[in-house]
C-alpha atoms as a PDB file:
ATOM      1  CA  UNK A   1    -158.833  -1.623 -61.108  1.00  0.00           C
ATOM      2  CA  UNK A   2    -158.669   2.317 -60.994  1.00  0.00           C
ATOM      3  CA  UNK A   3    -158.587   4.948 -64.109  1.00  0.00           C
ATOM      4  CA  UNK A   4    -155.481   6.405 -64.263  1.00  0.00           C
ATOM      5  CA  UNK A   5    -155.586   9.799 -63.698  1.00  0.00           C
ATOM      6  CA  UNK A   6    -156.363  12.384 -66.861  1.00  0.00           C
ATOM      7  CA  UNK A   7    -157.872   9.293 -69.387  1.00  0.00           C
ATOM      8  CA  UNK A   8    -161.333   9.674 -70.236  1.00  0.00           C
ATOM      9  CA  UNK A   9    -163.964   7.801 -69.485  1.00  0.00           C
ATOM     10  CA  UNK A  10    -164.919   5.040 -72.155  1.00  0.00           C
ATOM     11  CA  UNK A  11    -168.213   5.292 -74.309  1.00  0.00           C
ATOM     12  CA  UNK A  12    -169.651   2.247 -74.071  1.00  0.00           C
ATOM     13  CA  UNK A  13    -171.719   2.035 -77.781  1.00  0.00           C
ATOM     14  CA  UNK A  14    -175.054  -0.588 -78.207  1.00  0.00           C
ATOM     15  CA  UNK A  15    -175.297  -0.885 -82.029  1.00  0.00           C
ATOM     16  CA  UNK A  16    -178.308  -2.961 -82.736  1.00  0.00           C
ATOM     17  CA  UNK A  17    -180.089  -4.265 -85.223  1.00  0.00           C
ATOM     18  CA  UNK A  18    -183.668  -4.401 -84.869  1.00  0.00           C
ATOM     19  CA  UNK A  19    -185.971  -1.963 -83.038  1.00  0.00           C
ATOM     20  CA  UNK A  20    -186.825  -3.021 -79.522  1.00  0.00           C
ATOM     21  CA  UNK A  21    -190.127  -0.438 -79.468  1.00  0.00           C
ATOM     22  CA  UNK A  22    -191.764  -0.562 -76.012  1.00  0.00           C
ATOM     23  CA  UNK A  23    -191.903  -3.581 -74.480  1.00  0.00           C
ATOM     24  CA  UNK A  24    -190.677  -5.261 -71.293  1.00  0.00           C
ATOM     25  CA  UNK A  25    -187.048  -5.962 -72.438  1.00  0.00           C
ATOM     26  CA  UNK A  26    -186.721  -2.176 -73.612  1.00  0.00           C
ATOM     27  CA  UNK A  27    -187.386  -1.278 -69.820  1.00  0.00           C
ATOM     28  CA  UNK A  28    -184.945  -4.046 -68.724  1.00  0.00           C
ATOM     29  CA  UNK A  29    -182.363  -2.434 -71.160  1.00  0.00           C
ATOM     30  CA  UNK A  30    -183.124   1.127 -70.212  1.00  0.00           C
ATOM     31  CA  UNK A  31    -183.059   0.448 -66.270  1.00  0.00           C
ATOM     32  CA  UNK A  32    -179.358  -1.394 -66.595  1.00  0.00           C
ATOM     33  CA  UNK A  33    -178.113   1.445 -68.474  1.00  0.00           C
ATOM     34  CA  UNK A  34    -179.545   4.004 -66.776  1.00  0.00           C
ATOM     35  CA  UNK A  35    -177.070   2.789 -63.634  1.00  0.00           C
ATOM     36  CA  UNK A  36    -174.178   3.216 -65.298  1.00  0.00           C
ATOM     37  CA  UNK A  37    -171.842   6.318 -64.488  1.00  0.00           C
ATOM     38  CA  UNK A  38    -169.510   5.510 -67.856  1.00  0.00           C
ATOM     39  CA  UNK A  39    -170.962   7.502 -71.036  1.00  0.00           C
ATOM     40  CA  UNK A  40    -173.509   5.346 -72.840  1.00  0.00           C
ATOM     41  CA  UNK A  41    -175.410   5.288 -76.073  1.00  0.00           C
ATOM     42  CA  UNK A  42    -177.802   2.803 -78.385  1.00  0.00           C
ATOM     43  CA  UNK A  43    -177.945   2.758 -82.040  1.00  0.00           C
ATOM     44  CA  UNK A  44    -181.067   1.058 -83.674  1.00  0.00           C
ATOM     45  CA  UNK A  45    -180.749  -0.027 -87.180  1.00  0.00           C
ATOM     46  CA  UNK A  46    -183.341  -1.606 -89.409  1.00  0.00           C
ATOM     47  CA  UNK A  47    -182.860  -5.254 -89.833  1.00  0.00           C
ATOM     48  CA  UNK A  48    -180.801  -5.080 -93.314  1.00  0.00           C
ATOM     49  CA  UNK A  49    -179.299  -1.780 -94.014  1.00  0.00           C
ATOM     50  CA  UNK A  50    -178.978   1.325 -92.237  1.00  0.00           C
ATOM     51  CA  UNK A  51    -175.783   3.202 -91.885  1.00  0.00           C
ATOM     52  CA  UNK A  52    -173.405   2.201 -89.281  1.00  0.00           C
ATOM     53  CA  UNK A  53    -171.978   5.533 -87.402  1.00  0.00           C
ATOM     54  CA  UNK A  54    -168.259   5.987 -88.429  1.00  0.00           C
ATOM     55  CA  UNK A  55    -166.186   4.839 -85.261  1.00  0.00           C
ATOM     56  CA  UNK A  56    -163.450   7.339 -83.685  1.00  0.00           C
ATOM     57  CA  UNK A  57    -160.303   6.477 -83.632  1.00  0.00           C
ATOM     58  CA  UNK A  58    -159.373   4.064 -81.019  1.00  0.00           C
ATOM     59  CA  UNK A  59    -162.585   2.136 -81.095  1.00  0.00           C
ATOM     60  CA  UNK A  60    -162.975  -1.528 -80.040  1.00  0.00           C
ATOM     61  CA  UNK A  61    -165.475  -3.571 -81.802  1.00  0.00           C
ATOM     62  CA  UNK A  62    -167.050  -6.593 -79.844  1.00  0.00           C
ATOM     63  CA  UNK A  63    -169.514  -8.376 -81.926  1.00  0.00           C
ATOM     64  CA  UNK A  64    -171.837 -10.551 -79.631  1.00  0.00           C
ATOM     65  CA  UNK A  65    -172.038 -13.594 -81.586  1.00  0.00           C
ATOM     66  CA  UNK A  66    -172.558 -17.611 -80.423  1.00  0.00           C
ATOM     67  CA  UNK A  67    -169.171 -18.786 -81.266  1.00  0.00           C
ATOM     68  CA  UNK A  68    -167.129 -16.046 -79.380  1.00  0.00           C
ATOM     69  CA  UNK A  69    -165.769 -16.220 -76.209  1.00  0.00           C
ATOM     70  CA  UNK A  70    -167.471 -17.040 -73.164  1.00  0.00           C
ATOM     71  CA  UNK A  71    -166.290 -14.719 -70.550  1.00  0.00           C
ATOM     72  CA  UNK A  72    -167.243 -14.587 -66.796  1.00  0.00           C
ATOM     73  CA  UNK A  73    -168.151 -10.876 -65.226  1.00  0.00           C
ATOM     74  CA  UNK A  74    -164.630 -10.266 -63.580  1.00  0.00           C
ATOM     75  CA  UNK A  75    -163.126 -10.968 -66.869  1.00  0.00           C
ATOM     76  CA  UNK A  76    -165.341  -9.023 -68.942  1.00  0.00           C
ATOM     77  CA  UNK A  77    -164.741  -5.863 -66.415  1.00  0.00           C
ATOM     78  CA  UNK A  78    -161.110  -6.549 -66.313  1.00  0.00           C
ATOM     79  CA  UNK A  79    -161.355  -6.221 -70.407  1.00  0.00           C
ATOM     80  CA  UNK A  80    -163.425  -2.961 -70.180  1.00  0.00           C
ATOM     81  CA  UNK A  81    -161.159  -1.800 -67.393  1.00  0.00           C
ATOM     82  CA  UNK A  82    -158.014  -2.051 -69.581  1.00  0.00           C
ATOM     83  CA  UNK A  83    -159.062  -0.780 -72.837  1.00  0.00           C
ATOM     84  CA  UNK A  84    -160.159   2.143 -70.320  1.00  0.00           C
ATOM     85  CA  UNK A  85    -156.556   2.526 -69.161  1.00  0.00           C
ATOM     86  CA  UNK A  86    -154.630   1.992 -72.397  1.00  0.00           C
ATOM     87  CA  UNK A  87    -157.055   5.272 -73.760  1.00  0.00           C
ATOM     88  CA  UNK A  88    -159.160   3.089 -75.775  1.00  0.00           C
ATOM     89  CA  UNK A  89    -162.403   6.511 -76.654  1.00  0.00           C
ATOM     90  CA  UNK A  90    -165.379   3.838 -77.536  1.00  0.00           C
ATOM     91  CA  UNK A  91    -165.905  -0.281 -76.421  1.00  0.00           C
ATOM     92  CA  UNK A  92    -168.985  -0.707 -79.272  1.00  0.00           C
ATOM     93  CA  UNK A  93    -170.817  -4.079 -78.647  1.00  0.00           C
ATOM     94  CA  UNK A  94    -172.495  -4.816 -82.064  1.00  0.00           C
ATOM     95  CA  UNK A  95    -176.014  -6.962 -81.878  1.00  0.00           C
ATOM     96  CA  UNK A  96    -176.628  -8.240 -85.305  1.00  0.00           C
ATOM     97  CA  UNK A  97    -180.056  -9.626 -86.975  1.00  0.00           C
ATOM     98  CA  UNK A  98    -181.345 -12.963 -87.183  1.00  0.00           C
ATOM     99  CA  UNK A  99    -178.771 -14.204 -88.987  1.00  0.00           C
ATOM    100  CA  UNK A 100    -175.660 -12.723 -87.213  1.00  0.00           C
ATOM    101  CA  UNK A 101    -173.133 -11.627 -88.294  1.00  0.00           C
ATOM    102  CA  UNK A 102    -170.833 -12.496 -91.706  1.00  0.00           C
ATOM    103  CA  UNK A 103    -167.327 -14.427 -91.674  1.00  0.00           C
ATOM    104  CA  UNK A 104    -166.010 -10.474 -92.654  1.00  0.00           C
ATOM    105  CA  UNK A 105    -167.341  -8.617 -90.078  1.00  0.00           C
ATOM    106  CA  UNK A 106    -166.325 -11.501 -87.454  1.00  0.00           C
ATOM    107  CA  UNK A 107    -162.848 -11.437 -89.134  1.00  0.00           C
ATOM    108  CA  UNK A 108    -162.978  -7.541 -88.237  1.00  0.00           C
ATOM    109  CA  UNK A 109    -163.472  -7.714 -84.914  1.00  0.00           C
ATOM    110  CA  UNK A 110    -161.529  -6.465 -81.747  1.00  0.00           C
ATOM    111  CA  UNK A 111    -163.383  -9.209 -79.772  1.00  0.00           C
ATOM    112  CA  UNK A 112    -166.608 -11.827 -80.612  1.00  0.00           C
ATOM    113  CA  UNK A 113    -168.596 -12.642 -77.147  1.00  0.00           C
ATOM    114  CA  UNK A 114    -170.408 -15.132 -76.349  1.00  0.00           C
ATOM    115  CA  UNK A 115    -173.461 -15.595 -73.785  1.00  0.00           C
ATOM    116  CA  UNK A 116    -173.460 -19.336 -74.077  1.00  0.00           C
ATOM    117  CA  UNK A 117    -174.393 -21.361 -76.877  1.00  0.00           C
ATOM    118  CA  UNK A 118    -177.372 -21.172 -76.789  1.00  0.00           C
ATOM    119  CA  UNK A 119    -178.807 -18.056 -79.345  1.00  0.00           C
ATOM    120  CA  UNK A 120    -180.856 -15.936 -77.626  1.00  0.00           C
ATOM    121  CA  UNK A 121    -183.377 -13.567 -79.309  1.00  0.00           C
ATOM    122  CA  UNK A 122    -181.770 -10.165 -80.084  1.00  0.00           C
ATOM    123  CA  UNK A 123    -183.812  -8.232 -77.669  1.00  0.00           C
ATOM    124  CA  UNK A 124    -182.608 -10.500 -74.564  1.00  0.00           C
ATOM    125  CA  UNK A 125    -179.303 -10.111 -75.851  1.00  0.00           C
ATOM    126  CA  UNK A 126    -179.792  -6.133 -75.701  1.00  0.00           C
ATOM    127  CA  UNK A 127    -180.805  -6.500 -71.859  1.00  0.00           C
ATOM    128  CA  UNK A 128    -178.192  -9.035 -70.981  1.00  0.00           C
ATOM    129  CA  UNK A 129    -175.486  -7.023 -72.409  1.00  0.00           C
ATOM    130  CA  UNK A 130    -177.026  -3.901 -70.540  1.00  0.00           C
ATOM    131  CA  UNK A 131    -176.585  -5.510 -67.887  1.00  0.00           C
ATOM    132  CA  UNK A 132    -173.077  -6.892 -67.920  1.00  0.00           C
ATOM    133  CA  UNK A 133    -172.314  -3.656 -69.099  1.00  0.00           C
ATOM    134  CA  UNK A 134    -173.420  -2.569 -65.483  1.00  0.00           C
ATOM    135  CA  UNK A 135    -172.258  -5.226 -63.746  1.00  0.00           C
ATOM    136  CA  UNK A 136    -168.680  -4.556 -65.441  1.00  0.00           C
ATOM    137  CA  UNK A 137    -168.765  -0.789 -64.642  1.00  0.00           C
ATOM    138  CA  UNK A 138    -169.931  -1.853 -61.035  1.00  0.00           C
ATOM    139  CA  UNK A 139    -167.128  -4.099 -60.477  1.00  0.00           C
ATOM    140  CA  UNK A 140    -164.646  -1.746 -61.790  1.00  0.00           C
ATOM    141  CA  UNK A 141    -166.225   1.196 -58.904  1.00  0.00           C
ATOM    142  CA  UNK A 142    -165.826  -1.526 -56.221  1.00  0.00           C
ATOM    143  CA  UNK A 143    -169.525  -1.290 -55.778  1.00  0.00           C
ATOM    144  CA  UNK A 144    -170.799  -4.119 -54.147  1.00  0.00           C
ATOM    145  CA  UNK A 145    -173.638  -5.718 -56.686  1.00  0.00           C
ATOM    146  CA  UNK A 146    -171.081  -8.165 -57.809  1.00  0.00           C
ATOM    147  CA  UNK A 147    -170.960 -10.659 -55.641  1.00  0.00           C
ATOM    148  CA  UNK A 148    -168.317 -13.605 -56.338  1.00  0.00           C
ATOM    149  CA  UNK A 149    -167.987 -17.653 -55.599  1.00  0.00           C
END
């Protein structure tokens, strides 16, 4: 799973709803995402409202939502990995409110994930996906923190 020569790294994009202040989950977040190589960046919004940044062309959006798809680590990577590959400039992973997301903005997806069925508080979410996010990037280096069967 190599980037082809000459494509650009992907911007992996956090948009999330909800400020996550200073607490022990913001470390969590900001240690995962500090490891990664790939260009990152968070975007807090309030809980209703805010402005959404305008997406570049060739944006993915992945809204993490209970009834997407479960995906295992290899999977997820391979995912990343491609949209890498086919040129794909920014992979945003949306985090919405309490109350999720709407039928449109699911319908307008690229991609909803899932970390179970289980709904997990937003900020947990944040650090989980920070650190698939690394795990993802990690697999995709060949570095050994992913460890499989």
């Amino acid at each position: 799973m190599r980037r082809r020569p000459g494509t650009p790294e992907l911007l992996l994009h956090v948009v999330a709803r909800g400020r996550i202040g200073r607490s022990p989950e913001a470390e969590l977040v900001d240690r995962y995402l500090k490891r990664i190589v790939w260009p990152t960046k968070v975007t807090e919004l309030p809980d209703t409202g805010g402005r959404i940044p305008d997406a570049p062309p060739q944006t993915r959006r992945v809204l993490l939502d209970e009834r997407g798809e479960v995906m295992g680590s290899l999977a997820f990577a391979q995912l990343i990995g491609r949209w890498r590959d086919d040129g794909v400039r920014e992979a945003r992973f949306m985090i919405g409110a309490a109350d999720g997301f709407d039928d449109a903005a699911r319908a307008e997806a690229d991609l909803l994930f899932s970390f179970g069925r289980a709904t997990w508080p937003h900020l947990l979410a944040r650090a989980m996906l920070a650190e698939q996010l690394f795990r993802a990037t990690s697999i995709l280096a060949n570095h050994p923190y992913h460890r499989e069967g």
